[in-house]
C-alpha atoms as a PDB file:
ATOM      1  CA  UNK A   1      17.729 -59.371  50.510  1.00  0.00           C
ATOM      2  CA  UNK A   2      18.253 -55.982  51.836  1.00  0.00           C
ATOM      3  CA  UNK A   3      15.654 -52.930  50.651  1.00  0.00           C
ATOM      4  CA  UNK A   4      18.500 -51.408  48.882  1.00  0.00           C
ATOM      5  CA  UNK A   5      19.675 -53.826  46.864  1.00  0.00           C
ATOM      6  CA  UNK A   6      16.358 -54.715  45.722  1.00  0.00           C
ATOM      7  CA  UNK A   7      15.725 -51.175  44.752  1.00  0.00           C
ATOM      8  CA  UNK A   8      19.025 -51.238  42.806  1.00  0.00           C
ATOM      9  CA  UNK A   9      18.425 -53.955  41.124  1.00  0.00           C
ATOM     10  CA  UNK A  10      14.844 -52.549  40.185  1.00  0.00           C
ATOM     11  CA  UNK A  11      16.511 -49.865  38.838  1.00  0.00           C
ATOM     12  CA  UNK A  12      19.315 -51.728  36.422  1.00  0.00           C
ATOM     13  CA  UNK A  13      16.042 -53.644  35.222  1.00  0.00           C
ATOM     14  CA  UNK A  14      14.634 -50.726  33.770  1.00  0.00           C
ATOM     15  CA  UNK A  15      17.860 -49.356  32.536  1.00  0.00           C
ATOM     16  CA  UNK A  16      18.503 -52.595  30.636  1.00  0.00           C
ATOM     17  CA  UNK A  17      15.009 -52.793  29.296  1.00  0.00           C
ATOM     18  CA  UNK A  18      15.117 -49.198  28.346  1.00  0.00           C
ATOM     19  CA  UNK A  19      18.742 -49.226  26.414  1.00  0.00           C
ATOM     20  CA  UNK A  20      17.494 -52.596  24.752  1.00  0.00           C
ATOM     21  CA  UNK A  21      14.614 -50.777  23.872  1.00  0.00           C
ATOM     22  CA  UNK A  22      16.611 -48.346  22.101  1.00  0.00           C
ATOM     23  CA  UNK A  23      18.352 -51.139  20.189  1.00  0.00           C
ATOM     24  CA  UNK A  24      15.288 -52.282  18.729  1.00  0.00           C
ATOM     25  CA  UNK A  25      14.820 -48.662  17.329  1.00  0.00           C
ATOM     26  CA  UNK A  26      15.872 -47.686  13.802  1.00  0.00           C
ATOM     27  CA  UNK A  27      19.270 -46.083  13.159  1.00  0.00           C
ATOM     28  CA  UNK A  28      20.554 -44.134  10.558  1.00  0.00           C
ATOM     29  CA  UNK A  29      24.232 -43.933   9.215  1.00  0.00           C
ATOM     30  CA  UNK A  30      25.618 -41.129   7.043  1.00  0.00           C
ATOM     31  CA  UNK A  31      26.713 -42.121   3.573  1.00  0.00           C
ATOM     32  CA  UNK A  32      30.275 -40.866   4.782  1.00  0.00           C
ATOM     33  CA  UNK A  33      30.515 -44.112   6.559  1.00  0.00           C
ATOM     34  CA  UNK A  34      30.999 -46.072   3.344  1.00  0.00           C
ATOM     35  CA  UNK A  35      34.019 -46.633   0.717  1.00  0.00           C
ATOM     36  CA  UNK A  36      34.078 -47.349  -2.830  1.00  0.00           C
ATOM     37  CA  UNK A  37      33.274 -50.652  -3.501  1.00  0.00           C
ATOM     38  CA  UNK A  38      36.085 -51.479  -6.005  1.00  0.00           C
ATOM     39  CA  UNK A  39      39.400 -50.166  -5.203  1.00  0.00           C
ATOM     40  CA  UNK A  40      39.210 -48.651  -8.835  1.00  0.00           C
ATOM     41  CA  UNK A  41      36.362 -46.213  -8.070  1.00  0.00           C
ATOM     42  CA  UNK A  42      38.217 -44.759  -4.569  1.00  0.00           C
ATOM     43  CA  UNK A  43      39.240 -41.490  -6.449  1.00  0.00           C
ATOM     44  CA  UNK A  44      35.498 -41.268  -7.477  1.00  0.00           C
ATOM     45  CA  UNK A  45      33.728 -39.981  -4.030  1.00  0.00           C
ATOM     46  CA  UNK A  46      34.001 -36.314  -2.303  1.00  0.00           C
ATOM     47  CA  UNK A  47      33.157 -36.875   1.082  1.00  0.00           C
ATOM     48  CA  UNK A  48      31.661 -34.037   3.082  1.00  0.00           C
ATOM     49  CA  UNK A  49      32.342 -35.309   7.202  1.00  0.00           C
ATOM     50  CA  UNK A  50      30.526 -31.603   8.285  1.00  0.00           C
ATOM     51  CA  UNK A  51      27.274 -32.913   6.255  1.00  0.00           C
ATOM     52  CA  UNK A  52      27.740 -36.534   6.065  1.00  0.00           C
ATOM     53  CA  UNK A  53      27.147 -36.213   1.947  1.00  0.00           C
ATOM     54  CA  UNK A  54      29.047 -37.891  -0.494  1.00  0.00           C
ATOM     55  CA  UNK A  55      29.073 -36.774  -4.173  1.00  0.00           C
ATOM     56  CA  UNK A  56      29.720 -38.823  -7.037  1.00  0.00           C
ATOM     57  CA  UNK A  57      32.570 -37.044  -9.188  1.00  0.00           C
ATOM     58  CA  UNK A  58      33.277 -40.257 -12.002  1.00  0.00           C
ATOM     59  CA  UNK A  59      30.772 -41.020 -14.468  1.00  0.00           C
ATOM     60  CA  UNK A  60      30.268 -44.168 -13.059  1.00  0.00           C
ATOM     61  CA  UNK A  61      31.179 -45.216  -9.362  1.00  0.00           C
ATOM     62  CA  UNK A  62      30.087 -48.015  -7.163  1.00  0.00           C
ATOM     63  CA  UNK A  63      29.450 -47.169  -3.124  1.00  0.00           C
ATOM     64  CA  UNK A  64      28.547 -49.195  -0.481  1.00  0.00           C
ATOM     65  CA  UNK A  65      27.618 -48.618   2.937  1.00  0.00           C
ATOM     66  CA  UNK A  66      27.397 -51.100   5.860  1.00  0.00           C
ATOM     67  CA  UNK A  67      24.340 -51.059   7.729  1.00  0.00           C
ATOM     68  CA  UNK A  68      24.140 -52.831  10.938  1.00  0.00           C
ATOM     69  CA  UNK A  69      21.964 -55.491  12.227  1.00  0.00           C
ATOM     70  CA  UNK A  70      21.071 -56.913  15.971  1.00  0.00           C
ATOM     71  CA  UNK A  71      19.331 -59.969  14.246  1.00  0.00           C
ATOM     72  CA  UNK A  72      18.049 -61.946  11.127  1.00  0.00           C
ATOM     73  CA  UNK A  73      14.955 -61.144   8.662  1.00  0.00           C
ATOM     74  CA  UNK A  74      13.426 -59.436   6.103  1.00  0.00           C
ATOM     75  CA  UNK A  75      15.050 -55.987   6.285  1.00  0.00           C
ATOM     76  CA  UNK A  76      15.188 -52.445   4.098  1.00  0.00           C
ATOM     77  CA  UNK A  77      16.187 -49.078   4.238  1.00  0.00           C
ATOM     78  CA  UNK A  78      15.199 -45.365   2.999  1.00  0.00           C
ATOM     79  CA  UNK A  79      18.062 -43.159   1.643  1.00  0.00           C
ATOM     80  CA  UNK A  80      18.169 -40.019   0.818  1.00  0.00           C
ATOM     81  CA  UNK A  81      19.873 -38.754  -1.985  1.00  0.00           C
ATOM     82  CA  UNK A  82      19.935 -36.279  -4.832  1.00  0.00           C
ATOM     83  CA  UNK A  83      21.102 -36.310  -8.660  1.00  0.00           C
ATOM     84  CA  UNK A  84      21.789 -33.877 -11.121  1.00  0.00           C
ATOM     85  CA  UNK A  85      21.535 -36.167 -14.330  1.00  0.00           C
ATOM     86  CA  UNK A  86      19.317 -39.942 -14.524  1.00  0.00           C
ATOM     87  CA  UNK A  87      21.505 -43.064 -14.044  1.00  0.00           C
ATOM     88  CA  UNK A  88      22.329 -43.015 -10.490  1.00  0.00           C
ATOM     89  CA  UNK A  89      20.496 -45.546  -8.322  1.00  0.00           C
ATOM     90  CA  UNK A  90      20.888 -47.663  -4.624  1.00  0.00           C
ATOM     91  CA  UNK A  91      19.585 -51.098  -3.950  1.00  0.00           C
ATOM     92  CA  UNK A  92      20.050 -53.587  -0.684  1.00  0.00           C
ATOM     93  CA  UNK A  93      21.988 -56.283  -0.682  1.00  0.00           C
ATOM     94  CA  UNK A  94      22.520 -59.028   1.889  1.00  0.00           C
ATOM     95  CA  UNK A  95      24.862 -61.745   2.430  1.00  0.00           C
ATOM     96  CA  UNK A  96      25.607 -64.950   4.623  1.00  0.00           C
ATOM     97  CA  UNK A  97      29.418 -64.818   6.446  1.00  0.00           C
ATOM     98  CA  UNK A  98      30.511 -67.691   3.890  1.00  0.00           C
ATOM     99  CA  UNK A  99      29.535 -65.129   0.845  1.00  0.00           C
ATOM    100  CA  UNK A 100      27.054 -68.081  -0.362  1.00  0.00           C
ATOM    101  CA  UNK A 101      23.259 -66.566  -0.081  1.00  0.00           C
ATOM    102  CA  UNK A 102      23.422 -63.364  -1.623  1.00  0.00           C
ATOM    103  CA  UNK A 103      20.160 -61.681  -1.814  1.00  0.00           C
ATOM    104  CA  UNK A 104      19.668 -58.551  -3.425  1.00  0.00           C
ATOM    105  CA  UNK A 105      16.978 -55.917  -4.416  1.00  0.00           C
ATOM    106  CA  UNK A 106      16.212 -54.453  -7.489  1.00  0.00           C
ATOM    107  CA  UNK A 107      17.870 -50.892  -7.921  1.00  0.00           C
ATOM    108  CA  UNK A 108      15.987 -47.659  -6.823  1.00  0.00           C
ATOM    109  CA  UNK A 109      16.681 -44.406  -9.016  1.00  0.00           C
ATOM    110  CA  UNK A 110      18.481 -41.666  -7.484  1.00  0.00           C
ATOM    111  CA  UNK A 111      15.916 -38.872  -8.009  1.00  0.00           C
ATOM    112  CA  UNK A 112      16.686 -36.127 -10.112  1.00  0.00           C
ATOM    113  CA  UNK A 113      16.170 -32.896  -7.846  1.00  0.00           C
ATOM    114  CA  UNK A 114      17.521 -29.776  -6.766  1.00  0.00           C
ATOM    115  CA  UNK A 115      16.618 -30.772  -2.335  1.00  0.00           C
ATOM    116  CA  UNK A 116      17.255 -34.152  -1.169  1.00  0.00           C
ATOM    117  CA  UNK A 117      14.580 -36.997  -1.504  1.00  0.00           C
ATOM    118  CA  UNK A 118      13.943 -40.247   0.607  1.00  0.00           C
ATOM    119  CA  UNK A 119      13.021 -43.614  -1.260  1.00  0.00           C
ATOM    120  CA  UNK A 120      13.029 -47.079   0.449  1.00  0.00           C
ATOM    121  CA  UNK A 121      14.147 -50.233  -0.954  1.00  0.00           C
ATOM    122  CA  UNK A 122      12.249 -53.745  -1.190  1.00  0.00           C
ATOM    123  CA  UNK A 123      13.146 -55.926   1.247  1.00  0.00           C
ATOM    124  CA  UNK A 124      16.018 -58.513   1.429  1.00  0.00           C
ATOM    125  CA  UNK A 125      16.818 -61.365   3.261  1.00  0.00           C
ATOM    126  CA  UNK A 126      19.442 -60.931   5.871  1.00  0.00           C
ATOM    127  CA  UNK A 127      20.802 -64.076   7.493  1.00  0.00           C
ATOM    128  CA  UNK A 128      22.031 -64.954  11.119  1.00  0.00           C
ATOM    129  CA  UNK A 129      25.476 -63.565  11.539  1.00  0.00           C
ATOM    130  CA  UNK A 130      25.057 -62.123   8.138  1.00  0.00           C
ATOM    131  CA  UNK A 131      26.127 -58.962   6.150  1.00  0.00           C
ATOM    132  CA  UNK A 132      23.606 -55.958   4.941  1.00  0.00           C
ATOM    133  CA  UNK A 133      24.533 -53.071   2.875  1.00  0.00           C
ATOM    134  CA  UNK A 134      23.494 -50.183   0.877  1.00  0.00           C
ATOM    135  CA  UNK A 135      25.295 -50.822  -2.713  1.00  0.00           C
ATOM    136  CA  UNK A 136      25.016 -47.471  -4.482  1.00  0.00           C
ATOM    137  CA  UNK A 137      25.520 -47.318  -8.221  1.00  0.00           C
ATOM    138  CA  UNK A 138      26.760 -42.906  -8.508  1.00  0.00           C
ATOM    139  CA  UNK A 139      27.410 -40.574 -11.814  1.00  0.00           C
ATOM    140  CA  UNK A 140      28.965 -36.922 -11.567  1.00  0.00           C
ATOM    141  CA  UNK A 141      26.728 -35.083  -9.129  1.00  0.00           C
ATOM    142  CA  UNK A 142      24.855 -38.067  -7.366  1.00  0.00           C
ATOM    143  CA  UNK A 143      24.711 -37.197  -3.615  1.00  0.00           C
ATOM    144  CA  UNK A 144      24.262 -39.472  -0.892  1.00  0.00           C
ATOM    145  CA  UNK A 145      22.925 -38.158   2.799  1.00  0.00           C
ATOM    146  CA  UNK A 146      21.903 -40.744   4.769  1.00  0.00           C
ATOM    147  CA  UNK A 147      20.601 -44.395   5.452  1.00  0.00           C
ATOM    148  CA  UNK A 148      17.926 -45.324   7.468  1.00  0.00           C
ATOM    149  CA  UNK A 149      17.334 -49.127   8.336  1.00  0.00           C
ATOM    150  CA  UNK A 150      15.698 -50.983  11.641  1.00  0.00           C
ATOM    151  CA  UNK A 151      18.000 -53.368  12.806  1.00  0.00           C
END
């Protein structure tokens, strides 16, 4: 092999190792990424795309957000959020592809509070080739900010 081509080649090995690296880092998503779970609850979310926020405007509206994965395990994530009243809360949830292994968290209040405020969730189980979300239960003034999850 020529010097050059070895060089290159040394060169897209630390590329690759550095951009899977990155992969393995955590990520964070912006609540504006989700929907309404139920098609009911759609008129029940003001999104904010400058901020990334969504505020609950229903007294009672279900929000999920899809957090992506690179591979199986026990996995979690921190939100941050805000209330004005008690009631609103976020838990993980986790799914195989057939919909048969649901696993699920207990629900974490949304704190009452004036700033934003990061809790994290207990671990679920997230399958190969599964599904793992943030499944928000909102009142009128709940805001969701952001997700943060490893993949």
């Amino acid at each position: 092999m020529k010097k050059g081509t070895i060089v290159a080649m040394a060169t897209w090995a630390t590329l690759l190792g550095a951009a899977l690296a990155d992969s393995a880092a955590a990520r964070s998503v912006t609540a504006a990424t989700g929907r309404a779970r139920r098609s009911e609850d759609a008129t029940c979310f003001d999104f904010s795309f400058q901020t990334g926020a969504v505020t609950g405007t229903c007294a009672l509206g279900d929000f999920i957000v899809p957090l992506f994965t690179d591979n199986s395990g026990m996995k979690s994530f921190r939100f941050t959020s805000r209330a004005t009243t008690e009631g609103a809360e976020c838990r993980a949830v986790a799914n195989d592809r057939f919909g048969t292994s649901l696993s699920a968290s207990p629900f974490r209040s949304i704190p009452v509070s004036s700033t934003y405020v990061s809790k994290t969730t207990a671990d679920v189980a997230v399958p190969s080739r599964g599904v793992f979300f943030a499944d928000c239960i909102t009142n009128v003034g709940a805001r969701l900010q952001e997700f943060d999850h490893s993949p």
